[in-house]
N, C-alpha and C. Protein backbone atom coordinates (compact mmCIF):
# COMPACT_ATOMS: atom_id res chain seq x y z
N UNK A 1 -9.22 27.36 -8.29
CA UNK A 1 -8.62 27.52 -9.60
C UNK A 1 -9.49 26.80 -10.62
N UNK A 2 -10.45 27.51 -11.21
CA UNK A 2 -11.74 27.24 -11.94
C UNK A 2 -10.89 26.65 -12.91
N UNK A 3 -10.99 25.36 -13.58
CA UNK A 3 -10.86 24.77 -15.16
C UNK A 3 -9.35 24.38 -14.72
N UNK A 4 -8.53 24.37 -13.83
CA UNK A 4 -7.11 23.69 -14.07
C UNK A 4 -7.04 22.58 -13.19
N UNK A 5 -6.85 21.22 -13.69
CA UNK A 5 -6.78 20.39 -13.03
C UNK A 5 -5.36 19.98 -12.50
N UNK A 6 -5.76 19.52 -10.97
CA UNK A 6 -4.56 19.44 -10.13
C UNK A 6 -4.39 17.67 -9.82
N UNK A 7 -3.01 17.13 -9.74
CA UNK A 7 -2.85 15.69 -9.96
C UNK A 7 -1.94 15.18 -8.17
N UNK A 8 -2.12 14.61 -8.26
CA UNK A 8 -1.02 14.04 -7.05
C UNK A 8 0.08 13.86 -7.92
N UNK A 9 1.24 13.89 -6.88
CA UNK A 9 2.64 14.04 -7.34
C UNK A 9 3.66 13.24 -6.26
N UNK A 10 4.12 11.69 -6.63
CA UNK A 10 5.02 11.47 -5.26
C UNK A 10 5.76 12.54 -4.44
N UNK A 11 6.05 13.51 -4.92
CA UNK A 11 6.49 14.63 -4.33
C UNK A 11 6.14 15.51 -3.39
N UNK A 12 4.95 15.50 -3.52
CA UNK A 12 3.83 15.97 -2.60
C UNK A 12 3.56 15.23 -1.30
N UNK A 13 4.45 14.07 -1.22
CA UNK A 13 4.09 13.14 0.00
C UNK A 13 4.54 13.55 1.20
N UNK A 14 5.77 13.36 0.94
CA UNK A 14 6.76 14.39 2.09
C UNK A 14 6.33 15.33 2.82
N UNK A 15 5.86 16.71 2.02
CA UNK A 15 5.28 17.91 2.33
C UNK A 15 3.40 17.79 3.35
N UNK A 16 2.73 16.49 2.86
CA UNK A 16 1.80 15.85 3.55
C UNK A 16 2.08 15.43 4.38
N UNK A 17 2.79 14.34 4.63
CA UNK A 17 2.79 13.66 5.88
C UNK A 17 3.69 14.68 7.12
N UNK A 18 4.50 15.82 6.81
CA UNK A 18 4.66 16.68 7.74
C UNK A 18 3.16 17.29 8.45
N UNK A 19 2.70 17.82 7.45
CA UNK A 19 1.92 18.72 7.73
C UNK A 19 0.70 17.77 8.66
N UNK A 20 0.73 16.58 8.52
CA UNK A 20 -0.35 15.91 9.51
C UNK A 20 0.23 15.45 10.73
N UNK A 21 -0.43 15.10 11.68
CA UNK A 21 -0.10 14.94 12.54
C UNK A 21 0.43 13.36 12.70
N UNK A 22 1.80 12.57 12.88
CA UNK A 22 1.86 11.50 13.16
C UNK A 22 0.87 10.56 13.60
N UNK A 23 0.81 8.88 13.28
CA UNK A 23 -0.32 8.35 15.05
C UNK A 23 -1.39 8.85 15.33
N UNK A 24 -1.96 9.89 14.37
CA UNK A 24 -3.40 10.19 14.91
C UNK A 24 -4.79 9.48 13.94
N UNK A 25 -5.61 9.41 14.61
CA UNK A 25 -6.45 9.22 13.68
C UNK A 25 -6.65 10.16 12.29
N UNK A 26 -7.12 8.90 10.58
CA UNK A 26 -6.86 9.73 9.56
C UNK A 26 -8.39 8.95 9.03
N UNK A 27 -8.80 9.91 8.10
CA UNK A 27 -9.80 9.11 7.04
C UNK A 27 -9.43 10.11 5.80
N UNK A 28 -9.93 9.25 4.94
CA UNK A 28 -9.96 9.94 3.54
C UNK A 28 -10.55 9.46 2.74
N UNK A 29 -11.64 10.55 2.19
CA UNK A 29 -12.22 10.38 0.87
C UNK A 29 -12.07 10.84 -0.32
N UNK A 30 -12.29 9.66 -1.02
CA UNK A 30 -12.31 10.78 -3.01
C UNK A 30 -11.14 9.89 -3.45
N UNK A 31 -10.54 10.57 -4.80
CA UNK A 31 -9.64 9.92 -5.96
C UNK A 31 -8.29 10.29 -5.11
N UNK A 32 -7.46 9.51 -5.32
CA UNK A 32 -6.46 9.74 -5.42
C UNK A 32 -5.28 8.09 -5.45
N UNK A 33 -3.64 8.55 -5.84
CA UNK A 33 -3.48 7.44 -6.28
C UNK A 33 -3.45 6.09 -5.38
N UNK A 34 -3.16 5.07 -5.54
CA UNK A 34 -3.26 4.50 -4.25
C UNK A 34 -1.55 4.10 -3.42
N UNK A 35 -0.89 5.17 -3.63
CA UNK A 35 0.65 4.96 -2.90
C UNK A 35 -0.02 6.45 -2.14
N UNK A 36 -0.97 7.48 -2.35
CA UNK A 36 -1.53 8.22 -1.30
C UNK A 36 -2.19 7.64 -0.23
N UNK A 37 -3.08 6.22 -0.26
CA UNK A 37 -3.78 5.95 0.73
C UNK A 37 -2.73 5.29 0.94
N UNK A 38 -1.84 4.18 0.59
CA UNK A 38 -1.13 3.77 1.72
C UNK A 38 0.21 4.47 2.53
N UNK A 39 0.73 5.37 1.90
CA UNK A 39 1.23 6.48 2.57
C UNK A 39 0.86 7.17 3.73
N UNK A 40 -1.00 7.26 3.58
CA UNK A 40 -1.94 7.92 5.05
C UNK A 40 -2.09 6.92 5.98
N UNK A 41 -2.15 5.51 5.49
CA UNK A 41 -2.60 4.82 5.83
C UNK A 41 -1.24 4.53 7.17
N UNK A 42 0.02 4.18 6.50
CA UNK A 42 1.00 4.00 7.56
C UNK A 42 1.46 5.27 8.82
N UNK A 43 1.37 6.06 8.12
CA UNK A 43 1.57 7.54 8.73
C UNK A 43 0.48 7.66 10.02
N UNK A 44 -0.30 7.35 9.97
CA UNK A 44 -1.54 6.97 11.12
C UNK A 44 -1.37 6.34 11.97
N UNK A 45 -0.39 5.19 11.58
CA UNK A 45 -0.67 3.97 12.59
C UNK A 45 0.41 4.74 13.75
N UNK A 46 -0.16 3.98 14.91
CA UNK A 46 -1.25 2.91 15.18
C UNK A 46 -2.27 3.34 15.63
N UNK A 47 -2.43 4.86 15.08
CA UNK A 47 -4.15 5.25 14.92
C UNK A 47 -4.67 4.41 14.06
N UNK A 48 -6.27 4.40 14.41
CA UNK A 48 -7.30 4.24 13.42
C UNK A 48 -6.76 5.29 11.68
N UNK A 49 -7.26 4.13 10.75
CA UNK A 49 -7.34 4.37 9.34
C UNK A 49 -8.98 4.19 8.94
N UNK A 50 -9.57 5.01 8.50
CA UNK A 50 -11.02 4.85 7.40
C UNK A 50 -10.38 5.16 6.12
N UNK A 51 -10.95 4.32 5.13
CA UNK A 51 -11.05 5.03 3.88
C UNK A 51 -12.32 4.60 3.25
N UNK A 52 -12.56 5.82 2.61
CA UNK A 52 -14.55 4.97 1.82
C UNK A 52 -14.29 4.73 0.36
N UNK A 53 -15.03 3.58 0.55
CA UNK A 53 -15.25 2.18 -0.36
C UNK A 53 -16.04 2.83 -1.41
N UNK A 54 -16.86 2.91 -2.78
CA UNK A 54 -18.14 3.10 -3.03
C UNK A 54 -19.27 2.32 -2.53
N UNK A 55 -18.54 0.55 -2.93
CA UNK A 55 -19.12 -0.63 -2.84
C UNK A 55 -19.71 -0.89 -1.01
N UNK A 56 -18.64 -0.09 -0.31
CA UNK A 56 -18.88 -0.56 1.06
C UNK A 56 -18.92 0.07 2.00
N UNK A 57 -18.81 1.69 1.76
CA UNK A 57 -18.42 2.56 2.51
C UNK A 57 -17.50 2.96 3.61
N UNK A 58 -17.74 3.18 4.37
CA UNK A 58 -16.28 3.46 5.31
C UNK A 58 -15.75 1.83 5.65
N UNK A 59 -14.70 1.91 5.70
CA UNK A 59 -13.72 0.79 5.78
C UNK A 59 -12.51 1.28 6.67
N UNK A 60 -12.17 0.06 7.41
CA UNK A 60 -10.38 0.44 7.81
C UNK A 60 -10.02 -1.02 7.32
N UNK A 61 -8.03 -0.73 7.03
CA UNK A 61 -7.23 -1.98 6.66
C UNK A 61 -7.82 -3.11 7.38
N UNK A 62 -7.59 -4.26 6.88
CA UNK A 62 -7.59 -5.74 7.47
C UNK A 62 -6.13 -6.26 8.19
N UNK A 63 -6.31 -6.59 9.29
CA UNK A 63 -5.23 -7.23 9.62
C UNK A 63 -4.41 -8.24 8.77
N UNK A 64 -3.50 -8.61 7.86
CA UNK A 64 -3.33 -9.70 6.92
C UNK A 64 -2.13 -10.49 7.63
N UNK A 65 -2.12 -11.06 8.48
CA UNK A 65 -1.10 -11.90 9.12
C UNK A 65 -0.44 -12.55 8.10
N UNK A 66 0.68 -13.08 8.18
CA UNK A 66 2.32 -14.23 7.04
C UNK A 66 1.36 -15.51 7.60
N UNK A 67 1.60 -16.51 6.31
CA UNK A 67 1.21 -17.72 6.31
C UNK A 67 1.10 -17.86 4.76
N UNK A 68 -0.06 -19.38 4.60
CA UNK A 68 0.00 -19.72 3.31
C UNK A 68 -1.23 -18.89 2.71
N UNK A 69 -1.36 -18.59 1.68
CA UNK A 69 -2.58 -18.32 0.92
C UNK A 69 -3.35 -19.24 0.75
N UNK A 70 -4.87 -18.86 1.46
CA UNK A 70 -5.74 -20.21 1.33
C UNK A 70 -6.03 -20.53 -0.40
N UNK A 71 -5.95 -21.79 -0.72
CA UNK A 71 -5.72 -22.51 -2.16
C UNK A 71 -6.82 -21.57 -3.06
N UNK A 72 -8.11 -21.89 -2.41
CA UNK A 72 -9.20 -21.23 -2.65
C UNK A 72 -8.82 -19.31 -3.23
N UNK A 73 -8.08 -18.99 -2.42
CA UNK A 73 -8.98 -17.46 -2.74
C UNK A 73 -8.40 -16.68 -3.72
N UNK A 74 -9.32 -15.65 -4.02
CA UNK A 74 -9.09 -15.18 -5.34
C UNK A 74 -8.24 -14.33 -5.60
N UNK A 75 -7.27 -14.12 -5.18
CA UNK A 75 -5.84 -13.41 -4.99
C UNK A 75 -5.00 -14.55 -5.20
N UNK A 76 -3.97 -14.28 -6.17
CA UNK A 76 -2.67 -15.19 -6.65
C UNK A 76 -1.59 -14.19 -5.91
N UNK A 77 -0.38 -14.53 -5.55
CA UNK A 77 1.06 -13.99 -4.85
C UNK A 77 1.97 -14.36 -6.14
N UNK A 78 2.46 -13.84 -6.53
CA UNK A 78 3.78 -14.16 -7.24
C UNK A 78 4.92 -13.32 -6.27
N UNK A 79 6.28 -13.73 -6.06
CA UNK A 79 7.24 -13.65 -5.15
C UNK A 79 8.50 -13.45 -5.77
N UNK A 80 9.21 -12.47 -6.15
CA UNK A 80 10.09 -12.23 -6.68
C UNK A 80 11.21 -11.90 -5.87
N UNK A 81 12.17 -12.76 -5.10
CA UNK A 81 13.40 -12.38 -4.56
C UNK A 81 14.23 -11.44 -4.75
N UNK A 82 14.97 -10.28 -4.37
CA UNK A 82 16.22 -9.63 -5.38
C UNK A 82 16.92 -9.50 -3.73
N UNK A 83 18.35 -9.21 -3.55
CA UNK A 83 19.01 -8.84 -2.99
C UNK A 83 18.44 -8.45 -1.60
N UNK A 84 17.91 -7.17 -1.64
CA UNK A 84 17.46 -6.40 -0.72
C UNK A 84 15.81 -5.60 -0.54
N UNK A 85 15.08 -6.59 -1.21
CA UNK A 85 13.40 -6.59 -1.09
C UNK A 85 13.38 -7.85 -2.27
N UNK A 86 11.97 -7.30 -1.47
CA UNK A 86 10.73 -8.97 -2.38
C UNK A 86 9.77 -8.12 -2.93
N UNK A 87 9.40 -8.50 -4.57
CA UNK A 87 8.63 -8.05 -5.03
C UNK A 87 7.54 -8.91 -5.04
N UNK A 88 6.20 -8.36 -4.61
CA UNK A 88 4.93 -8.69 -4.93
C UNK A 88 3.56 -8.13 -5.82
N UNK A 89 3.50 -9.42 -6.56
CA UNK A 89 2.97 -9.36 -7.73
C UNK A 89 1.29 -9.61 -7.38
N UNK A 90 0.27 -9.25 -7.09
CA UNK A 90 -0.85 -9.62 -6.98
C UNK A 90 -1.91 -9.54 -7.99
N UNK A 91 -2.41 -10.84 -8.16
CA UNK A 91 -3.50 -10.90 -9.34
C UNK A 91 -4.65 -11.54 -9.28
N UNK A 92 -5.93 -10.79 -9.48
CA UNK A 92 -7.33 -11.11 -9.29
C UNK A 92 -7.73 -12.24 -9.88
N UNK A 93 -8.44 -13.78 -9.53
CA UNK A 93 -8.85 -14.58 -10.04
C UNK A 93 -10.43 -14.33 -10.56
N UNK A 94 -10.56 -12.88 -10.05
CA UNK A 94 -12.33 -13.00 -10.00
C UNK A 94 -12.34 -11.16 -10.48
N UNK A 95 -13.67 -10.93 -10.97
CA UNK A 95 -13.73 -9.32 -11.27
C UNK A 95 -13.80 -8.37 -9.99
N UNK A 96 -13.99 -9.02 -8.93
CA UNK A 96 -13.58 -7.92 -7.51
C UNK A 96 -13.22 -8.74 -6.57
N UNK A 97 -12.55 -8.30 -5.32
CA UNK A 97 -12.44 -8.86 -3.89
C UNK A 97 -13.85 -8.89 -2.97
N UNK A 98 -14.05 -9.45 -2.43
CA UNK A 98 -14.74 -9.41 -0.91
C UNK A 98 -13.95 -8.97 0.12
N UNK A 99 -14.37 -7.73 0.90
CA UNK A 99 -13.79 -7.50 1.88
C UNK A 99 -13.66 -8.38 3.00
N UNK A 100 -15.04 -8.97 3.10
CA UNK A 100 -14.38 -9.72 4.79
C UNK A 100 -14.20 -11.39 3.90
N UNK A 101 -14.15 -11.91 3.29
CA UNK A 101 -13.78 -12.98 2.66
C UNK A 101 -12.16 -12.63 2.81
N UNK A 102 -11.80 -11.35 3.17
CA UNK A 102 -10.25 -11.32 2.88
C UNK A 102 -9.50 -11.35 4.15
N UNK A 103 -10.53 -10.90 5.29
CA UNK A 103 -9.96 -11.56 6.59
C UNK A 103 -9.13 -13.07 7.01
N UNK A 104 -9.38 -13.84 5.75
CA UNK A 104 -8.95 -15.19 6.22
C UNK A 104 -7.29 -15.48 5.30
N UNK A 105 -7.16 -14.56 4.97
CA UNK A 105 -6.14 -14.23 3.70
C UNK A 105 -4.81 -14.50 4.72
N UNK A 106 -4.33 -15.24 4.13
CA UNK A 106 -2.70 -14.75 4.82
C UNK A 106 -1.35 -14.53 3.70
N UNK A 107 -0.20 -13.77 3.79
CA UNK A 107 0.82 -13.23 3.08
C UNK A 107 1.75 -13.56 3.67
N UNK A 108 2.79 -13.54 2.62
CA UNK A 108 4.15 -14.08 2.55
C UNK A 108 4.90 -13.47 3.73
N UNK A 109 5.53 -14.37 4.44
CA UNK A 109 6.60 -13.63 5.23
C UNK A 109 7.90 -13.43 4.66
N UNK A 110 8.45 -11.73 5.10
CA UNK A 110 9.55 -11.40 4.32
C UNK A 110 10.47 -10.90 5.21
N UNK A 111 11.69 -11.25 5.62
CA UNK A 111 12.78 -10.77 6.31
C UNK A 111 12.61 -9.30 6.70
N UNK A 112 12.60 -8.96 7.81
CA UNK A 112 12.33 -7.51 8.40
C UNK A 112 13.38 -6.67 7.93
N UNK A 113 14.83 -7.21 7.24
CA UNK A 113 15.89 -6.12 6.48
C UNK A 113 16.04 -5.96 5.17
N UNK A 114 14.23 -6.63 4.73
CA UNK A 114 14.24 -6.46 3.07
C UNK A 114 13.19 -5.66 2.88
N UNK A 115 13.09 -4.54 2.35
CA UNK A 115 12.02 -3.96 1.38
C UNK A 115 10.97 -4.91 0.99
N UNK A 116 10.23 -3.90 0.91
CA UNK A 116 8.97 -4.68 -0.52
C UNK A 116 8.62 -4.10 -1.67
N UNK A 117 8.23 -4.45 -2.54
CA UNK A 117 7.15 -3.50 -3.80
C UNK A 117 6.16 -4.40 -4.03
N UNK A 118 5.17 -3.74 -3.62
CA UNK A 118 3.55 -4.36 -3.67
C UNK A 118 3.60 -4.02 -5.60
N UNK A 119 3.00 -4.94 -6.02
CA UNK A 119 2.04 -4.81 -7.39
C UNK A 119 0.83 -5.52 -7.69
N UNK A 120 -0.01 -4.51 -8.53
CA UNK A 120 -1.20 -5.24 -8.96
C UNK A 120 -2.40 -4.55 -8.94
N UNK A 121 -3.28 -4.82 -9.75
CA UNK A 121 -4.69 -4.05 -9.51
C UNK A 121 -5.76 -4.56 -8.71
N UNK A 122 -5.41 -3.61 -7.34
CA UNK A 122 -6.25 -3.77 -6.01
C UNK A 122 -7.15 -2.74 -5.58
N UNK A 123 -7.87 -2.80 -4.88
CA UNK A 123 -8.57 -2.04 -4.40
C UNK A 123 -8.06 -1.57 -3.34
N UNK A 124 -8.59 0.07 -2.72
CA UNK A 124 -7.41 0.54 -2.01
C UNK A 124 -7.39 0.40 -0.58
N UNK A 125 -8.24 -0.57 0.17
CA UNK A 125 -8.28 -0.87 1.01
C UNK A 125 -7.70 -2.34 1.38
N UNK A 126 -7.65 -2.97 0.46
CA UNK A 126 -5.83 -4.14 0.29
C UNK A 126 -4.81 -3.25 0.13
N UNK A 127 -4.41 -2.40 -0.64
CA UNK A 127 -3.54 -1.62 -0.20
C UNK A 127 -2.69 -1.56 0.47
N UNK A 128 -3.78 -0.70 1.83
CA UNK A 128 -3.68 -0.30 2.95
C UNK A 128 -3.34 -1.23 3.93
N UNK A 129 -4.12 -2.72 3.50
CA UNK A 129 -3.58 -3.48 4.42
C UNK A 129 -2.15 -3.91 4.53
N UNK A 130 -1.99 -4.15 2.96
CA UNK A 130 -0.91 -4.76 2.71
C UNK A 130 0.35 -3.85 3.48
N UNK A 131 0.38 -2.07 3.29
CA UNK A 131 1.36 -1.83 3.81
C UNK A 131 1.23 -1.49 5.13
N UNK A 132 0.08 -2.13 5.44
CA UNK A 132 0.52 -1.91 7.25
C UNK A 132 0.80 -3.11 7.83
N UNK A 133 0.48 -4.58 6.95
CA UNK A 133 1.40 -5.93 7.66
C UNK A 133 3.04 -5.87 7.23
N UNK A 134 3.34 -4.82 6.01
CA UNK A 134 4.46 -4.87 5.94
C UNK A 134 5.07 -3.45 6.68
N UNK A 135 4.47 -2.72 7.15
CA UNK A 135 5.29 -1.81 7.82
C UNK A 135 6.53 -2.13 8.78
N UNK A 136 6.61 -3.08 8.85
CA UNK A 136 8.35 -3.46 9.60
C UNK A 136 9.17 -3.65 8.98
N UNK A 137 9.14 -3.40 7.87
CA UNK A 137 9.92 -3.37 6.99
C UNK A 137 10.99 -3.24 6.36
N UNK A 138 12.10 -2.89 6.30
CA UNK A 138 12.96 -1.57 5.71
C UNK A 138 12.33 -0.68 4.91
N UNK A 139 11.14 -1.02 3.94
CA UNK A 139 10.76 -0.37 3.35
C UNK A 139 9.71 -0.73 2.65
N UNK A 140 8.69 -0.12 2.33
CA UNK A 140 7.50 -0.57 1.63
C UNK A 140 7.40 0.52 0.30
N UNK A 141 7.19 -0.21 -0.53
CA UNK A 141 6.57 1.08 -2.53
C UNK A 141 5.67 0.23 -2.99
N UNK A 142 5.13 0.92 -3.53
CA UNK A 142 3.93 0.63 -4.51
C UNK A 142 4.51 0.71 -5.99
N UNK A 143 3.99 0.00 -6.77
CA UNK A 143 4.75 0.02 -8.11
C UNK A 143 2.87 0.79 -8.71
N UNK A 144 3.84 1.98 -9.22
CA UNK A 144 2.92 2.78 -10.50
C UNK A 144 3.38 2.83 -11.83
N UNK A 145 2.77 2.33 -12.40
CA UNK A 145 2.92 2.07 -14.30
C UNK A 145 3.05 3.47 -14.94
N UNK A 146 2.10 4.39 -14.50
CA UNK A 146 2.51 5.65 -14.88
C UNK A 146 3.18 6.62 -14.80
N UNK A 147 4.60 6.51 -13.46
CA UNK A 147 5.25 7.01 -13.63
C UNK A 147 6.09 6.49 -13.95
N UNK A 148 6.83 5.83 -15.59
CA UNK A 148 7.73 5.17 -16.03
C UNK A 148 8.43 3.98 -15.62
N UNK A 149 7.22 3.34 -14.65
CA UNK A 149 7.10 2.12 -14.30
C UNK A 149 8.32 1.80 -13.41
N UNK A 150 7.66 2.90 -12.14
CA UNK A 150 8.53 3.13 -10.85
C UNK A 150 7.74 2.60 -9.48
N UNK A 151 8.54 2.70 -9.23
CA UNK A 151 7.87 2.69 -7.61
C UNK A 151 7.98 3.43 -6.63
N UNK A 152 6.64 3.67 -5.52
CA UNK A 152 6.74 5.35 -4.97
C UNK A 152 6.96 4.39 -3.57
N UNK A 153 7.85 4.98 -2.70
CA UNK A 153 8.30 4.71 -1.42
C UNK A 153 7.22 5.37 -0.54
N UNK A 154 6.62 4.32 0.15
CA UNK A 154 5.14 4.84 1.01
C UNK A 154 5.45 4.85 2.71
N UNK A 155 6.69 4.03 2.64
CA UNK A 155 6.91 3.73 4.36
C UNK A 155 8.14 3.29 4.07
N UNK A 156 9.33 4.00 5.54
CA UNK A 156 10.76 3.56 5.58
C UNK A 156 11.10 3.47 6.96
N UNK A 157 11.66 2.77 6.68
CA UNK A 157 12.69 1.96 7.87
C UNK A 157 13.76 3.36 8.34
N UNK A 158 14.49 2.63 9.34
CA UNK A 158 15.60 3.88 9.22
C UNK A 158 16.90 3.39 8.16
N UNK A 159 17.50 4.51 7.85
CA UNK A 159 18.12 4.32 6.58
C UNK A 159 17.53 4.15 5.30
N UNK A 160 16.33 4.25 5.16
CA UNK A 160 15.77 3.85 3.87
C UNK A 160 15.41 5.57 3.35
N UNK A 161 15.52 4.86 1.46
CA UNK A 161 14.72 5.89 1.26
C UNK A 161 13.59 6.89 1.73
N UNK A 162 13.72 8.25 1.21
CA UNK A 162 12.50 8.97 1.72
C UNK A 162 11.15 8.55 1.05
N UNK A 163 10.31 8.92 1.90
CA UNK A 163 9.33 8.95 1.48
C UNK A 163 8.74 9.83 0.11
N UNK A 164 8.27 9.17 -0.92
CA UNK A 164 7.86 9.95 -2.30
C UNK A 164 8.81 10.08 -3.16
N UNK A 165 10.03 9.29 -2.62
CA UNK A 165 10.79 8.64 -3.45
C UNK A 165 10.61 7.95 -4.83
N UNK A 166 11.00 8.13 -5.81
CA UNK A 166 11.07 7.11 -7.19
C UNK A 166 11.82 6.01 -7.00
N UNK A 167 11.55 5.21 -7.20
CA UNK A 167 12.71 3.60 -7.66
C UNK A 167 12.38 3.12 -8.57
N UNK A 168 13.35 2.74 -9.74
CA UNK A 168 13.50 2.24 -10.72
C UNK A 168 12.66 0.89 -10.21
N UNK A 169 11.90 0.07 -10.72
CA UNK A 169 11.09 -1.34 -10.81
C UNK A 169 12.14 -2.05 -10.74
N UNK A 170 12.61 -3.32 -9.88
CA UNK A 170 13.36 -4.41 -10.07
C UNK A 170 13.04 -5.71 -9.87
């Protein structure tokens, strides 16, 4: 379709992750938003994940084990409690990450019957990590600013929202 440009749509997630195969190995290249890579990214496991870097080329998630954040590194956590998830706020101390500098990283531990909402401007291979240490989740979203400052449901528990779900930001 010469000259019409086509967008990702949380809506479109659902209809994807059928059409692939569970648990199998996934890679993916090119644009897209990043509640798509971590959407592929969980949908895979506990296959292998690639996604390519520019900076670094093929990549898979980092393991990010719960603990403290070393004082040092250039990722800040802000931790927002509510009811039934924890929001996380992530913010760059520096103009990019190091990938394997981020191996030593550790994240908040969060009750396995609370949600999350990841935020922040990351690169999409934190992402990926992030929602595959939180995949035990009840539920994992990504908070996107552009869709009226929602959040897209990338991974669920049972009982949880579907996947490509909207949630109001809380």
């Amino acid at each position: 379709h010469e000259g019409k440009e086509y967008r990702w749509s949380p809506a479109h997630l659902q209809p994807l992750l059928e059409f692939l195969p569970a648990g199998q190995p996934l890679a993916i290249f090119g644009r897209g938003p990043v509640w798509l890579y971590a959407a592929l990214a969980a949908h895979a496991h506990p296959a292998p994940f690639w996604l390519f870097d520019a900076r670094l080329g093929w990549v898979t998630p980092l393991n990010l084990p719960t603990g403290e954040m070393p004082p040092a590194a250039p990722l800040q956590i802000e931790m927002h409690t509510q009811p039934d998830h924890v929001r996380l706020g992530f913010r760059l101390r520096s103009a990019h990450l190091e990938y394997e500098e981020a191996r030593d990283w550790r994240i908040p531990f969060i009750v396995p019957s609370h949600g999350v909402i990841l935020s922040g401007k990351l690169p999409n291979w934190l992402w990926t990590s992030l929602t595959l240490a939180y995949r035990h989740l009840a539920w994992v979203a990504v908070y996107q600013p552009p869709l009226n400052d929602a959040v897209v449901v990338v991974r669920r528990g049972a009982n949880a929202l579907p996947i490509g779900t909207l949630r109001p930001l809380a």
